[in-house]
C-alpha atoms as a PDB file:
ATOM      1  CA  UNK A   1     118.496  86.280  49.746  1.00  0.00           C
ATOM      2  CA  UNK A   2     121.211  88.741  49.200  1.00  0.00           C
ATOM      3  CA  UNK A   3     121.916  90.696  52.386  1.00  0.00           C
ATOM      4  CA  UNK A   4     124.251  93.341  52.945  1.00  0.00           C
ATOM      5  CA  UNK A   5     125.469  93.783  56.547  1.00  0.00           C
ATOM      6  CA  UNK A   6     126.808  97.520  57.338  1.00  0.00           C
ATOM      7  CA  UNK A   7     128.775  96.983  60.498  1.00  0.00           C
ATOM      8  CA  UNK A   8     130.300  93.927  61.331  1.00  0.00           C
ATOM      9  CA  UNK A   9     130.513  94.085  65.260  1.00  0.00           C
ATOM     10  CA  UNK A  10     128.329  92.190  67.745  1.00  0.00           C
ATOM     11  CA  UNK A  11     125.181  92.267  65.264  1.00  0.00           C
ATOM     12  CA  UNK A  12     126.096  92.413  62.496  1.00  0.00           C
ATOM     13  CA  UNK A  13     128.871  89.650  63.222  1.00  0.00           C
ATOM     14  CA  UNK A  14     126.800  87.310  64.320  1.00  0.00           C
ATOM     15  CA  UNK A  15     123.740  87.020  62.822  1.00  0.00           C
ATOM     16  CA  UNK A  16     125.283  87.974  59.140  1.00  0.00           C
ATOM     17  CA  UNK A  17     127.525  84.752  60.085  1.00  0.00           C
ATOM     18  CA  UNK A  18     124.565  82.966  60.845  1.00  0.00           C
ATOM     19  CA  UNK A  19     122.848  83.316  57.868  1.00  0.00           C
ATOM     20  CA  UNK A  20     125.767  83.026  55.874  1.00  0.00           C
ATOM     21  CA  UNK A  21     126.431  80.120  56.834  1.00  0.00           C
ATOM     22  CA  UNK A  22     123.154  78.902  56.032  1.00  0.00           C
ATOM     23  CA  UNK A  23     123.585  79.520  52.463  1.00  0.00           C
ATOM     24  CA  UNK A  24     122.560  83.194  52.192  1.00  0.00           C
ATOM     25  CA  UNK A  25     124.169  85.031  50.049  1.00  0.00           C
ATOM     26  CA  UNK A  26     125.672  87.762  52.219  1.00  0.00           C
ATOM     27  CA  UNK A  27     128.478  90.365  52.697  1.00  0.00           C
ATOM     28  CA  UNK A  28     130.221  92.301  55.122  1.00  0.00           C
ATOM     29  CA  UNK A  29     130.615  95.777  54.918  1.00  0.00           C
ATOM     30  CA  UNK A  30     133.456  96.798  57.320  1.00  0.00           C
ATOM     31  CA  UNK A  31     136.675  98.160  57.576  1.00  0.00           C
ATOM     32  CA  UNK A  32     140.286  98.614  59.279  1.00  0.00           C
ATOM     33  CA  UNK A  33     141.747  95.459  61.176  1.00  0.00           C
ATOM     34  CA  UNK A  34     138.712  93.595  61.534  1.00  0.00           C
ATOM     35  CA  UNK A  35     138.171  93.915  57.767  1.00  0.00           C
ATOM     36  CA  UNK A  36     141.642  92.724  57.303  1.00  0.00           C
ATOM     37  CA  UNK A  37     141.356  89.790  59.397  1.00  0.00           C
ATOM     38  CA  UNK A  38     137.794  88.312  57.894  1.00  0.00           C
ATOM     39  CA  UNK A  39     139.533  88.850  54.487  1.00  0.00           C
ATOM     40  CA  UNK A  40     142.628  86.665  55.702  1.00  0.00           C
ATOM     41  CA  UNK A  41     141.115  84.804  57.921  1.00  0.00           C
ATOM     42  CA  UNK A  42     137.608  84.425  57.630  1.00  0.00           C
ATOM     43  CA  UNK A  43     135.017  85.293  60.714  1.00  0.00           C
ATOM     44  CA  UNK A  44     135.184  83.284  63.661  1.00  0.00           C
ATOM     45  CA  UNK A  45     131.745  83.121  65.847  1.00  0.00           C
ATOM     46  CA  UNK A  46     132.057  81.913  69.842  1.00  0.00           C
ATOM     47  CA  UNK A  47     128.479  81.487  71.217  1.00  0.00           C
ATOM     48  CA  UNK A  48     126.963  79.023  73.496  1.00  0.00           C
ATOM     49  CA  UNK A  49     124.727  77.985  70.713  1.00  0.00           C
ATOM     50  CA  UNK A  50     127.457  76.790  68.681  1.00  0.00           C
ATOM     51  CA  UNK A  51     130.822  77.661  67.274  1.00  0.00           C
ATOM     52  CA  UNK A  52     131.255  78.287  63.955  1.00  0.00           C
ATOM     53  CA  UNK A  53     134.388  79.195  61.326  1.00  0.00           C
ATOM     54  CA  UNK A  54     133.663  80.780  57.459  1.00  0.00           C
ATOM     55  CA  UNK A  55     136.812  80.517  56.253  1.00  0.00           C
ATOM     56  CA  UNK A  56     136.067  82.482  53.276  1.00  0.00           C
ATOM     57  CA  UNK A  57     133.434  85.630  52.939  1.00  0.00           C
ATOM     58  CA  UNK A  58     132.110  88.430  51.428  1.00  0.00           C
ATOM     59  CA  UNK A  59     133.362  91.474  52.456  1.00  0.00           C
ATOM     60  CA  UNK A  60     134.476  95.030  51.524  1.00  0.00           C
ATOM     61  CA  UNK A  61     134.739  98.242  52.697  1.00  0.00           C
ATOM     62  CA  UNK A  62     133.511  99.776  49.588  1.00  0.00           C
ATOM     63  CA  UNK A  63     129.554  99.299  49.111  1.00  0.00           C
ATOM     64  CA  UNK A  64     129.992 100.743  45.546  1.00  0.00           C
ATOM     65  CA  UNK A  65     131.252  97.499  44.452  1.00  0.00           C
ATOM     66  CA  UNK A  66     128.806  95.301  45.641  1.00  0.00           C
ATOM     67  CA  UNK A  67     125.269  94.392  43.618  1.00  0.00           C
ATOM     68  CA  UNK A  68     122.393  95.654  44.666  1.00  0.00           C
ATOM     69  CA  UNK A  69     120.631  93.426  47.470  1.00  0.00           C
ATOM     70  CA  UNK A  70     117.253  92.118  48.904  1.00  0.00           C
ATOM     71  CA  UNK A  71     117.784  93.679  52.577  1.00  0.00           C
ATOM     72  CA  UNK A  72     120.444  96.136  54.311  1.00  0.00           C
ATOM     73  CA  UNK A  73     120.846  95.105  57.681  1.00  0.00           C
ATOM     74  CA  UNK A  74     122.252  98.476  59.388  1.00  0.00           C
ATOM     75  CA  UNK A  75     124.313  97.149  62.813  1.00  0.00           C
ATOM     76  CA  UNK A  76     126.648 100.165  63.548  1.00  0.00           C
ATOM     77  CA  UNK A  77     127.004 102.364  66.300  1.00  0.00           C
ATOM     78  CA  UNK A  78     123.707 105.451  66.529  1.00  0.00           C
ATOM     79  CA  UNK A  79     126.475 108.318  65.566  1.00  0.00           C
ATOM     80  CA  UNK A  80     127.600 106.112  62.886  1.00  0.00           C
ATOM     81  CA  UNK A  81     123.764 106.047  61.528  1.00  0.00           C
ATOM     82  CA  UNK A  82     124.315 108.828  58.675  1.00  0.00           C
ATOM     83  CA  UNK A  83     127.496 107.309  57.222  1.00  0.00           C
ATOM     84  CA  UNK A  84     125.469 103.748  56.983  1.00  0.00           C
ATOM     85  CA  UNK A  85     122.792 105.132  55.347  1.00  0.00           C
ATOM     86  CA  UNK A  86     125.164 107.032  52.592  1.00  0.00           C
ATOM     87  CA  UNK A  87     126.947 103.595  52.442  1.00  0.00           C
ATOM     88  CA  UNK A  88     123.464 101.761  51.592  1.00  0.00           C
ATOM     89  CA  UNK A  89     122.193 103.730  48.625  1.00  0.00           C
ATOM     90  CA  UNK A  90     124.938 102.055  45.926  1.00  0.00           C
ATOM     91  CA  UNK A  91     123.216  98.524  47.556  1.00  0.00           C
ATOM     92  CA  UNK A  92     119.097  99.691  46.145  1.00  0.00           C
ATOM     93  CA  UNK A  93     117.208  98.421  43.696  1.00  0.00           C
ATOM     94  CA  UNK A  94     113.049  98.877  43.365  1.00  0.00           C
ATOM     95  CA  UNK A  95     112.188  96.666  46.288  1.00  0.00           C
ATOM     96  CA  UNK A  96     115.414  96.226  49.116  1.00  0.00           C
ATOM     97  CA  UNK A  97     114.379  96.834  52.582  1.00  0.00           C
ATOM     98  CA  UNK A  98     116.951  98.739  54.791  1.00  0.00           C
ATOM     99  CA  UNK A  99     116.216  97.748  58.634  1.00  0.00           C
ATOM    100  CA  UNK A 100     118.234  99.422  61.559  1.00  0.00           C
ATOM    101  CA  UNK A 101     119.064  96.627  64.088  1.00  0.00           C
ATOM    102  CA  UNK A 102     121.153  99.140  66.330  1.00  0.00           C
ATOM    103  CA  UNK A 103     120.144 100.326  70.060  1.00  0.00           C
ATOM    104  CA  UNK A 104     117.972 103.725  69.821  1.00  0.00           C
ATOM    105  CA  UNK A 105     114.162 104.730  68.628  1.00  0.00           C
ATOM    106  CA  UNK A 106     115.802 107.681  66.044  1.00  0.00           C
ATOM    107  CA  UNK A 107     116.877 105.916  63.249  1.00  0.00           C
ATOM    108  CA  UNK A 108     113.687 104.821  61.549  1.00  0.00           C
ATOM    109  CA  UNK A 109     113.498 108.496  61.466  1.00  0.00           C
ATOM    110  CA  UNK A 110     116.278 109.326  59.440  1.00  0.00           C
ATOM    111  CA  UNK A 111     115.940 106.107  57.168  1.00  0.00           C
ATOM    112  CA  UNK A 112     112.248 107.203  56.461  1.00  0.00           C
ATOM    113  CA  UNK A 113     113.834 110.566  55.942  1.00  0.00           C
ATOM    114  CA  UNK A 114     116.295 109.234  53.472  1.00  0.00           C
ATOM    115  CA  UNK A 115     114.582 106.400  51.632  1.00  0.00           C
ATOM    116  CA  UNK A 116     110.769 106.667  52.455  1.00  0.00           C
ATOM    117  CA  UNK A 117     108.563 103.921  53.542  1.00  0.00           C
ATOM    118  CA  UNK A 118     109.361 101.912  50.240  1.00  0.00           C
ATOM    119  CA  UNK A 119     112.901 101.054  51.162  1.00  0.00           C
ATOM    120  CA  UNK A 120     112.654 101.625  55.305  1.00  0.00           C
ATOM    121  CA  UNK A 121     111.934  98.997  57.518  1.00  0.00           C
ATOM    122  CA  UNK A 122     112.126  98.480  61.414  1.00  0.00           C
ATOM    123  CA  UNK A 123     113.910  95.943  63.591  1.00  0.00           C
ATOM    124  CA  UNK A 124     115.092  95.183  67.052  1.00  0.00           C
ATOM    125  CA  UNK A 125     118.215  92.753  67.472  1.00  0.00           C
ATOM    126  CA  UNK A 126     118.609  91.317  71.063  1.00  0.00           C
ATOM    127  CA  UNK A 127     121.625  89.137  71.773  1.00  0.00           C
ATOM    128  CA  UNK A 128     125.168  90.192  73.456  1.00  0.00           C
ATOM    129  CA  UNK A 129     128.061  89.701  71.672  1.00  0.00           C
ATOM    130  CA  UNK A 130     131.003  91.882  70.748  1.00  0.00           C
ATOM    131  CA  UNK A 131     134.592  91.832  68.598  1.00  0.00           C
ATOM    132  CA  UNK A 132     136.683  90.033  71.000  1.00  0.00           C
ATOM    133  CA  UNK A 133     139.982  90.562  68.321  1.00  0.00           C
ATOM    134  CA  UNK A 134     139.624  91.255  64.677  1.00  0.00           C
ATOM    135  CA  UNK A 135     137.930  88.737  63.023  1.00  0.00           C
ATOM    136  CA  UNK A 136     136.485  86.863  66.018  1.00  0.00           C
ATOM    137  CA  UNK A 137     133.072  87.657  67.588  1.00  0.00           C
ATOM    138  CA  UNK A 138     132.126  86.777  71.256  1.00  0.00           C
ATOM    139  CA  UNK A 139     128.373  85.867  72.230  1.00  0.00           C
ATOM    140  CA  UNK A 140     127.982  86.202  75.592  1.00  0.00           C
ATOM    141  CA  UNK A 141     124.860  84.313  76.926  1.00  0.00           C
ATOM    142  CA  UNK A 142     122.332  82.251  74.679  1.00  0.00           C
ATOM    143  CA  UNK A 143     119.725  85.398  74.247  1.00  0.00           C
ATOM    144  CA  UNK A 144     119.901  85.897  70.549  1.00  0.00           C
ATOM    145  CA  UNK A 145     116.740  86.903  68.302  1.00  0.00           C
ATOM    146  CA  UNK A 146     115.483  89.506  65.656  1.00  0.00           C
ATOM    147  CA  UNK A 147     112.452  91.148  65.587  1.00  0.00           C
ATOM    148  CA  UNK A 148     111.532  93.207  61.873  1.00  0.00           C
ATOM    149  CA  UNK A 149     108.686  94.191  59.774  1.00  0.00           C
ATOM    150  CA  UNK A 150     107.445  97.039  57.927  1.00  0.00           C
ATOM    151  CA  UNK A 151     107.296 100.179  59.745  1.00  0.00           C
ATOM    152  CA  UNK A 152     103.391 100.933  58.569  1.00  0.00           C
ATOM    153  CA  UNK A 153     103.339  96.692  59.863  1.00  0.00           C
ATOM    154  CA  UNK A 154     101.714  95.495  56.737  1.00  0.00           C
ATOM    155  CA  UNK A 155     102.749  92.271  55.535  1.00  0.00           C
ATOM    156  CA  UNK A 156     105.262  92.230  52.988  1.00  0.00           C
ATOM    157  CA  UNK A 157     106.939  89.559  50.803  1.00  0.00           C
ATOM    158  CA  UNK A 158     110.085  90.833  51.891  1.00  0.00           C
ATOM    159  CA  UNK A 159     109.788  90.305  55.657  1.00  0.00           C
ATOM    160  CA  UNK A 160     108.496  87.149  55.137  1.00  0.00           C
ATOM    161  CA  UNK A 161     111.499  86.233  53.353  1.00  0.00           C
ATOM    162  CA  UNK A 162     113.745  87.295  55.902  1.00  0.00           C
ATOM    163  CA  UNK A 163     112.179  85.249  58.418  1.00  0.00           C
ATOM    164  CA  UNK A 164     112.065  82.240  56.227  1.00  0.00           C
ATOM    165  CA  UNK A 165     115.798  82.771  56.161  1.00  0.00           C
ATOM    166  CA  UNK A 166     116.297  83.538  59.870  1.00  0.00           C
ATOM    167  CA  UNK A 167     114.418  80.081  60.642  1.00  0.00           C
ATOM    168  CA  UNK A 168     116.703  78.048  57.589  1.00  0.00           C
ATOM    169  CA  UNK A 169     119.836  80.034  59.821  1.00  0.00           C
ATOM    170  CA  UNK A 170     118.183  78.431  63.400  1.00  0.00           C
ATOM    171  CA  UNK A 171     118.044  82.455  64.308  1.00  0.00           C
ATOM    172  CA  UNK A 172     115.264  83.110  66.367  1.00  0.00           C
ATOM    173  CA  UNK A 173     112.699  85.341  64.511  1.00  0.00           C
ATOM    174  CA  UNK A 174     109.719  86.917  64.052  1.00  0.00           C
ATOM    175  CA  UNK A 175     107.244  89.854  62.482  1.00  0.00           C
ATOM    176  CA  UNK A 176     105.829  91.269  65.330  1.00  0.00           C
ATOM    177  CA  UNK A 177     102.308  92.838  65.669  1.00  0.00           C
ATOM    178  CA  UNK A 178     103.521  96.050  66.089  1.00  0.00           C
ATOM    179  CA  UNK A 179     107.435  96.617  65.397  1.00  0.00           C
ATOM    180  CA  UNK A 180     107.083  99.991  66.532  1.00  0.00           C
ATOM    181  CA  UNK A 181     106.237  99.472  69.841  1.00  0.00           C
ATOM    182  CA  UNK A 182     108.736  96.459  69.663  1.00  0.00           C
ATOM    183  CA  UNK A 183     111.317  98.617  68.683  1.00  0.00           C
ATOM    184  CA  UNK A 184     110.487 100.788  72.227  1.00  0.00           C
ATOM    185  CA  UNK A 185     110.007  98.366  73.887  1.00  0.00           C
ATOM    186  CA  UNK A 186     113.651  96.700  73.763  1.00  0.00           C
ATOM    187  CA  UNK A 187     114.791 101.348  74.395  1.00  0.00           C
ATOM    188  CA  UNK A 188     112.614 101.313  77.452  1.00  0.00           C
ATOM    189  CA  UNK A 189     114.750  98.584  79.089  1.00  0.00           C
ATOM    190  CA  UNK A 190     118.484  99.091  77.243  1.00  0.00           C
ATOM    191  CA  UNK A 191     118.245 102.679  78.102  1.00  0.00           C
ATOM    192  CA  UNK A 192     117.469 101.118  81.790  1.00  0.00           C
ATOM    193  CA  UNK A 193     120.097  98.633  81.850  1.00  0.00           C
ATOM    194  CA  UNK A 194     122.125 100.954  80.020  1.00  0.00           C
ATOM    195  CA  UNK A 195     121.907 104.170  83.398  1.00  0.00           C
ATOM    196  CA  UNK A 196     122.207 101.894  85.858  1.00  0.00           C
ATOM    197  CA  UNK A 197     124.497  99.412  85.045  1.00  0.00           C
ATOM    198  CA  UNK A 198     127.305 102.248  83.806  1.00  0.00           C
ATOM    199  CA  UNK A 199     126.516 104.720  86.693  1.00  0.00           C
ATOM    200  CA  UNK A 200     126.503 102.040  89.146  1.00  0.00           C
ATOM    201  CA  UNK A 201     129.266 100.857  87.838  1.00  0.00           C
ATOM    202  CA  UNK A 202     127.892  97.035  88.896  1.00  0.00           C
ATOM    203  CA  UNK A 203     126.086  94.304  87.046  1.00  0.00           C
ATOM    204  CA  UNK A 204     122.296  94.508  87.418  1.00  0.00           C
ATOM    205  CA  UNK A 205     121.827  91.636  90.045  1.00  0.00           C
ATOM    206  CA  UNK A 206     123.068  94.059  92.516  1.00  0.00           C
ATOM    207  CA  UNK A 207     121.489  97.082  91.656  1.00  0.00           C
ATOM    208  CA  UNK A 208     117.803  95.423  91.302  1.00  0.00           C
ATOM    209  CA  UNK A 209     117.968  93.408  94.584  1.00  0.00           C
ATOM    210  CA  UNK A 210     118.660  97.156  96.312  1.00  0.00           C
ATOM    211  CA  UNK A 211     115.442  98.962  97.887  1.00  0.00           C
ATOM    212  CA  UNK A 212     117.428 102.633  96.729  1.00  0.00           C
ATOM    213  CA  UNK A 213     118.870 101.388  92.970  1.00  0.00           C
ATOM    214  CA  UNK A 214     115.868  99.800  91.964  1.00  0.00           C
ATOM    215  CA  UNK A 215     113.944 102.538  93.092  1.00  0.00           C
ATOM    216  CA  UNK A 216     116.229 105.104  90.623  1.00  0.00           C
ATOM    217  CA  UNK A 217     115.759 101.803  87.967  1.00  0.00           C
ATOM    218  CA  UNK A 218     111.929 101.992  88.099  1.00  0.00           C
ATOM    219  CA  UNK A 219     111.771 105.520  87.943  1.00  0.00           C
ATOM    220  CA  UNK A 220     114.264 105.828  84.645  1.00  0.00           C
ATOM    221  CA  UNK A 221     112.258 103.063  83.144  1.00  0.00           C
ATOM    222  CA  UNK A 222     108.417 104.702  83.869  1.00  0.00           C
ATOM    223  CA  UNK A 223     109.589 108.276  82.385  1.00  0.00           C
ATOM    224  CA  UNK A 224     110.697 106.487  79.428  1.00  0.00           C
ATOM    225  CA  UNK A 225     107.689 104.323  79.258  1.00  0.00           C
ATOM    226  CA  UNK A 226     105.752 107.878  79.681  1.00  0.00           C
ATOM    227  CA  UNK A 227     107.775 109.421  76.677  1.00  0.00           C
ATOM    228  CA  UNK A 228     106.689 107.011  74.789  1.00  0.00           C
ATOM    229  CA  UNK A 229     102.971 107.347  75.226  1.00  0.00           C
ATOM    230  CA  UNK A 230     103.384 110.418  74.525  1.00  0.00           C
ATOM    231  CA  UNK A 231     105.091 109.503  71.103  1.00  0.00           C
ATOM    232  CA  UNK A 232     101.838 107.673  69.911  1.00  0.00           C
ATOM    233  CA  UNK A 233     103.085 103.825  71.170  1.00  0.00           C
ATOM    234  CA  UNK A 234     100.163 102.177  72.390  1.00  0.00           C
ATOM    235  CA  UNK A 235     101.126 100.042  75.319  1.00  0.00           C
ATOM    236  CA  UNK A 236      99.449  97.344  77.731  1.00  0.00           C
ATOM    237  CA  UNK A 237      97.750  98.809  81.199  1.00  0.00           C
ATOM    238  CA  UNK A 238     100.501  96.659  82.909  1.00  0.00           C
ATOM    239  CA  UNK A 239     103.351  98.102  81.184  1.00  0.00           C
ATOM    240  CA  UNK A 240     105.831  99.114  83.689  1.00  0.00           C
ATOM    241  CA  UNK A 241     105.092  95.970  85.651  1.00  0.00           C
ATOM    242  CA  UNK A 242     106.076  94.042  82.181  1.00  0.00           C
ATOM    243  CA  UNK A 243     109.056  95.445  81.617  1.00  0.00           C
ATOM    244  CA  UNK A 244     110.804  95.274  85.420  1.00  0.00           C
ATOM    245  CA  UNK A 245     109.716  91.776  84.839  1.00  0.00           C
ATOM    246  CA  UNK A 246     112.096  90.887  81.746  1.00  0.00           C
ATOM    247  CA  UNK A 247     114.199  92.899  83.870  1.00  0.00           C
ATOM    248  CA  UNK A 248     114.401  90.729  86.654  1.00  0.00           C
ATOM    249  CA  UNK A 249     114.795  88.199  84.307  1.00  0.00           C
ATOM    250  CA  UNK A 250     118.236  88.573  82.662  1.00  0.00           C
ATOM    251  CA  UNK A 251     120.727  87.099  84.083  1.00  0.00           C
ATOM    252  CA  UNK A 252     122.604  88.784  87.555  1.00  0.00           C
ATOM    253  CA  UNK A 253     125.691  89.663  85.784  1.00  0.00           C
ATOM    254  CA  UNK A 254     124.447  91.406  83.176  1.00  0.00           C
ATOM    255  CA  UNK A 255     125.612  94.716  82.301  1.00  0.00           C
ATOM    256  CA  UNK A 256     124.869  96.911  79.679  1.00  0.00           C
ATOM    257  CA  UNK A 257     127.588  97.573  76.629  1.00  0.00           C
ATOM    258  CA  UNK A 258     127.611 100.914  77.675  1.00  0.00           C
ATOM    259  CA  UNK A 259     129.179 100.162  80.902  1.00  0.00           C
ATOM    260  CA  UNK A 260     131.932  98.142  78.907  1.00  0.00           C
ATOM    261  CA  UNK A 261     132.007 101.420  77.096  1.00  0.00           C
ATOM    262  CA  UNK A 262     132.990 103.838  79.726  1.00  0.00           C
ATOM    263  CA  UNK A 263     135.139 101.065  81.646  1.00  0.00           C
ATOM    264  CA  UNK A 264     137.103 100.648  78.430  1.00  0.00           C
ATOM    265  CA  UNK A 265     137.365 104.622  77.356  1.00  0.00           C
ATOM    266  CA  UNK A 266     135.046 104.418  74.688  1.00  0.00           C
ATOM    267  CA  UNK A 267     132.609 106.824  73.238  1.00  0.00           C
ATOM    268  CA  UNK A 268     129.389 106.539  74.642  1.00  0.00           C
ATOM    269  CA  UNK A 269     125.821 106.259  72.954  1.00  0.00           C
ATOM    270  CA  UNK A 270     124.705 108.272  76.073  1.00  0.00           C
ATOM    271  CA  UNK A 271     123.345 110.927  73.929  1.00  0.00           C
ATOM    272  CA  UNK A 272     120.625 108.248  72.158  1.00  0.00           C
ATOM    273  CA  UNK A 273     119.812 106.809  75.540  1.00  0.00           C
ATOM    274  CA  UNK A 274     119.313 108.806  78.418  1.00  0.00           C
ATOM    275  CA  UNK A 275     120.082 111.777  76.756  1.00  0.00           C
ATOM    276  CA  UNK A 276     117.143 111.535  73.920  1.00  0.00           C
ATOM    277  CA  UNK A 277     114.908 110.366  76.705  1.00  0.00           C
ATOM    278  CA  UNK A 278     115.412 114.168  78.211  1.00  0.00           C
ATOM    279  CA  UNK A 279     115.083 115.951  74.997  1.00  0.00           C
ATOM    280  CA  UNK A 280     111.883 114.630  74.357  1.00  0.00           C
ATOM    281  CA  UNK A 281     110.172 115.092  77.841  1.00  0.00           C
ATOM    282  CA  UNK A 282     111.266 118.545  77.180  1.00  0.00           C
ATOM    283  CA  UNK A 283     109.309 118.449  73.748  1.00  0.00           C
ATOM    284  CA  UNK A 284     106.281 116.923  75.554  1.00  0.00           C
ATOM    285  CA  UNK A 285     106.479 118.991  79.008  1.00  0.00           C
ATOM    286  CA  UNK A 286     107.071 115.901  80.515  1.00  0.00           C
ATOM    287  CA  UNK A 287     109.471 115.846  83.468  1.00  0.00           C
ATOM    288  CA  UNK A 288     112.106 113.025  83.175  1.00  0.00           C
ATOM    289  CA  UNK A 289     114.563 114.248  86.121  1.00  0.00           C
ATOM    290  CA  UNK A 290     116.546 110.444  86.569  1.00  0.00           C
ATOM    291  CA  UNK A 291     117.197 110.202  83.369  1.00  0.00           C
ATOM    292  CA  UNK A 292     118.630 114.387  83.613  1.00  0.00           C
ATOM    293  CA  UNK A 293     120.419 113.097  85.923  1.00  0.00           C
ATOM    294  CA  UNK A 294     122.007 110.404  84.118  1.00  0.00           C
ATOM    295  CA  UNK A 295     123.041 112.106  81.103  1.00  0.00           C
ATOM    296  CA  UNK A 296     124.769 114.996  83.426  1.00  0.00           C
ATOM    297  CA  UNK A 297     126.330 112.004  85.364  1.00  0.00           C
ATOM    298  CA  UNK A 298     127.994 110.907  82.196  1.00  0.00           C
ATOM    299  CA  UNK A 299     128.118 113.506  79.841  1.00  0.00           C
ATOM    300  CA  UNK A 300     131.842 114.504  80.434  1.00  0.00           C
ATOM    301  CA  UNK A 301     132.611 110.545  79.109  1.00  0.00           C
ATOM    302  CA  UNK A 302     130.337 110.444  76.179  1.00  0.00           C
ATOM    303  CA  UNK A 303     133.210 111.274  74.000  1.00  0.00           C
ATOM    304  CA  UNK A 304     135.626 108.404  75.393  1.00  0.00           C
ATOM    305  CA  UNK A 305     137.436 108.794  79.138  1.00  0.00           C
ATOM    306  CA  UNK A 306     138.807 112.620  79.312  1.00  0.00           C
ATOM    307  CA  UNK A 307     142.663 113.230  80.534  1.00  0.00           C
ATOM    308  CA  UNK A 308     140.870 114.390  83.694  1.00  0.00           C
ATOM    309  CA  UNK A 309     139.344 111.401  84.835  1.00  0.00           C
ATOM    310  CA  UNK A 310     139.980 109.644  88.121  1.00  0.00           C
ATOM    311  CA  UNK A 311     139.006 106.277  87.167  1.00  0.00           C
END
C-alpha cells in the first residue's frame, strides 16, 4: 500500500516504521530537526519488541510533492488536526482513506466535515512511545496495536488492506465491531489516565491503590462514560466496571503523556480531554464537576508552563 504518515512522533514513528519496513511503500510527512535527522540519518525505532534502523526513507515536509496514496494516517497533536487535514488533500485520489490515530473523539468530526464519509475513516492507536532526539523514537512498554474501520463500520476493501498490511508488519490489528465506540472507549480511559496522572503529579499505581484518588478516578471516568451515552455510543451494562478493569491493568508506573507534558513545559491537549468532556455535559445538562475541576486545575498550563509557575 502507499501510506502517508502526517506526524512523525510516537505514532506515527513507530508504526509508519513498522510497516515500512515491511515493504510498504510509505512516507513521512514531518518537519524541523526531526525531519532533518530521518533525511540524514534515517529513523531509528527502540521498543521491547524489537529494534529496528531504516537507513533510508521517505520523507518531506511538503505533501504537494508526494503521489497520491491508499491511506493517510493522521498522528499529530488535536490542535494540530486542521493543518493535517489541509496537508492531506494534495495526497487524494477517488478511494484513499484518511484515519485520525491521535488521542480525542473530535476529529472524525472535522475529517467528515472536510472529506465526507468517502475519504474519512476512524482509528484508535494504543502504544507509548515518543521522540527521544530527532530521528530516534522510544517505545516504552510492549502495548502497541491499531484499531480502524469505516466510520458507518461497513466492510471495506480498504480496511481490509490495511490490516493485511498491519499483520505482514507483525503490528497488532484489527476492524473492530464498532470503531466508534472503540474510538471512546480508548477517550474514556486516556482522558482518565490523562487527570489523574498530571494532577497527581504520580504514576497511576499510586493513585488507584488510594481509597480518595481512585475515588476522584472513578468518578472522572463514569461522567465521561455518561457523556458518551448521551452521544449515541451504545455500551455494555458493565461498562464502568470494564474500563477500571483495563485500568488496573496497565502497568504501576504508567503515566499519561500529558503528565510528561506539563512536567516538561509543554502545551497541553487539556482542552480535548477534560476540557471537551465539560463542554459537552454542558450541551447535554449533564453535570461532569471532576472533570470541571480538572480543566480549572490545569488550565493556566495548557499553553506550556507560564513565567508564574512554582514548579
Amino acid at each position: 500500500m502507499r501510506i502517508a504518515v502526517i506526524g512523525t512522533g510516537g505514532v506515527g514513528g513507530y508504526f509508519g516504521a513498522r510497516l515500512s519496513e515491511a515493504g510498504e511503500d510509505v512516507t513521512f510527512i514531518a518537519r524541523g530537526a526531526h525531519l532533518e535527522a530521518m533525511k540524514n540519518k534515517g529513523l531509528a525505532i527502540h521498543s521491547p519488541l524489537g529494534n529496528m534502523h531504516l537507513d533510508k526513507i521517505q520523507c518531506t515536509d511538503d505533501p504537494s510533492t508526494i503521489a497520491p496514496v491508499d491511506i493517510v494516517m493522521i498522528a499529530v497533536k488535536l490542535w494540530a488536526t486542521n493543518e493535517a487535514i489541509e496537508a492531506a488533500r494534495p495526497l487524494l485520489s477517488e478511494g484513499t482513506g484518511i484515519i485520525s490515530f491521535q488521542n480525542g473523539i473530535l476529529a472524525e468530526e472535522l475529517l467528515l466535515k472536510a472529506f465526507t464519509k468517502t475519504h474519512a475513516m476512524g482509528g484508535v492507536a494504543n502504544i507509548a512511545a515518543l521522540i527521544e532526539e530527532p530521528g530516534v523514537i522510544r517505545h516504552n512498554g510492549t502495548m502497541a496495536s491499531l484499531f480502524f474501520g469505516e466510520l458507518d463500520n461497513e466492510s471495506s476493501s480498504r480496511s481490509k488492506l490495511l490490516l493485511e498490511a498491519c499483520e505482514k508488519a507483525n503490528i497488532t490489528a484489527s476492524i473492530p465491531e464498532d470503531i466508534n465506540r472503540a474510538i471512546w472507549e480508548k477517550y474514556i480511559r486516556l482522558v482518565t489516565m490523562a487527570a489523574m496522572t498530571t494532577i497527581c503529579r504520580m504514576p497511576i499505581g499510586p493513585i488507584r491503590n488510594d481509597t480518595d484518588t481512585r475515588s476522584l478516578l472513578t468518578q472522572i471516568l463514569s461522567e465521561i462514560i455518561a457523556v458518551a451515552k448521551a452521544k449515541g455510543i451504545k455500551f455494555s451494562a458493565d461498562v464502568v466496571a470494564e474500563q477500571l478493569s483495563i485500568i488496573d491493568s496497565y502497568p504501576p508506573s504508567m503515566v499519561a503523556s500529558m503528565c510528561g507534558d506539563l512536567r516538561r513545559g509543554y502545551r497541553l491537549e487539556l482542552p480535548w480531554f477534560s476540557g471537551t468532556v465539560t463542554n459537552l455535559g454542558k450541551d447535554f445538562n449533564i453535570p461532569t464537576p471532576a472533570n470541571a475541576f480538572v480543566y480549572s486545575a490545569l488550565k493556566l498550563f495548557e499553553n506550556g508552563k507560564p513565567e508564574e509557575a512554582q514548579i
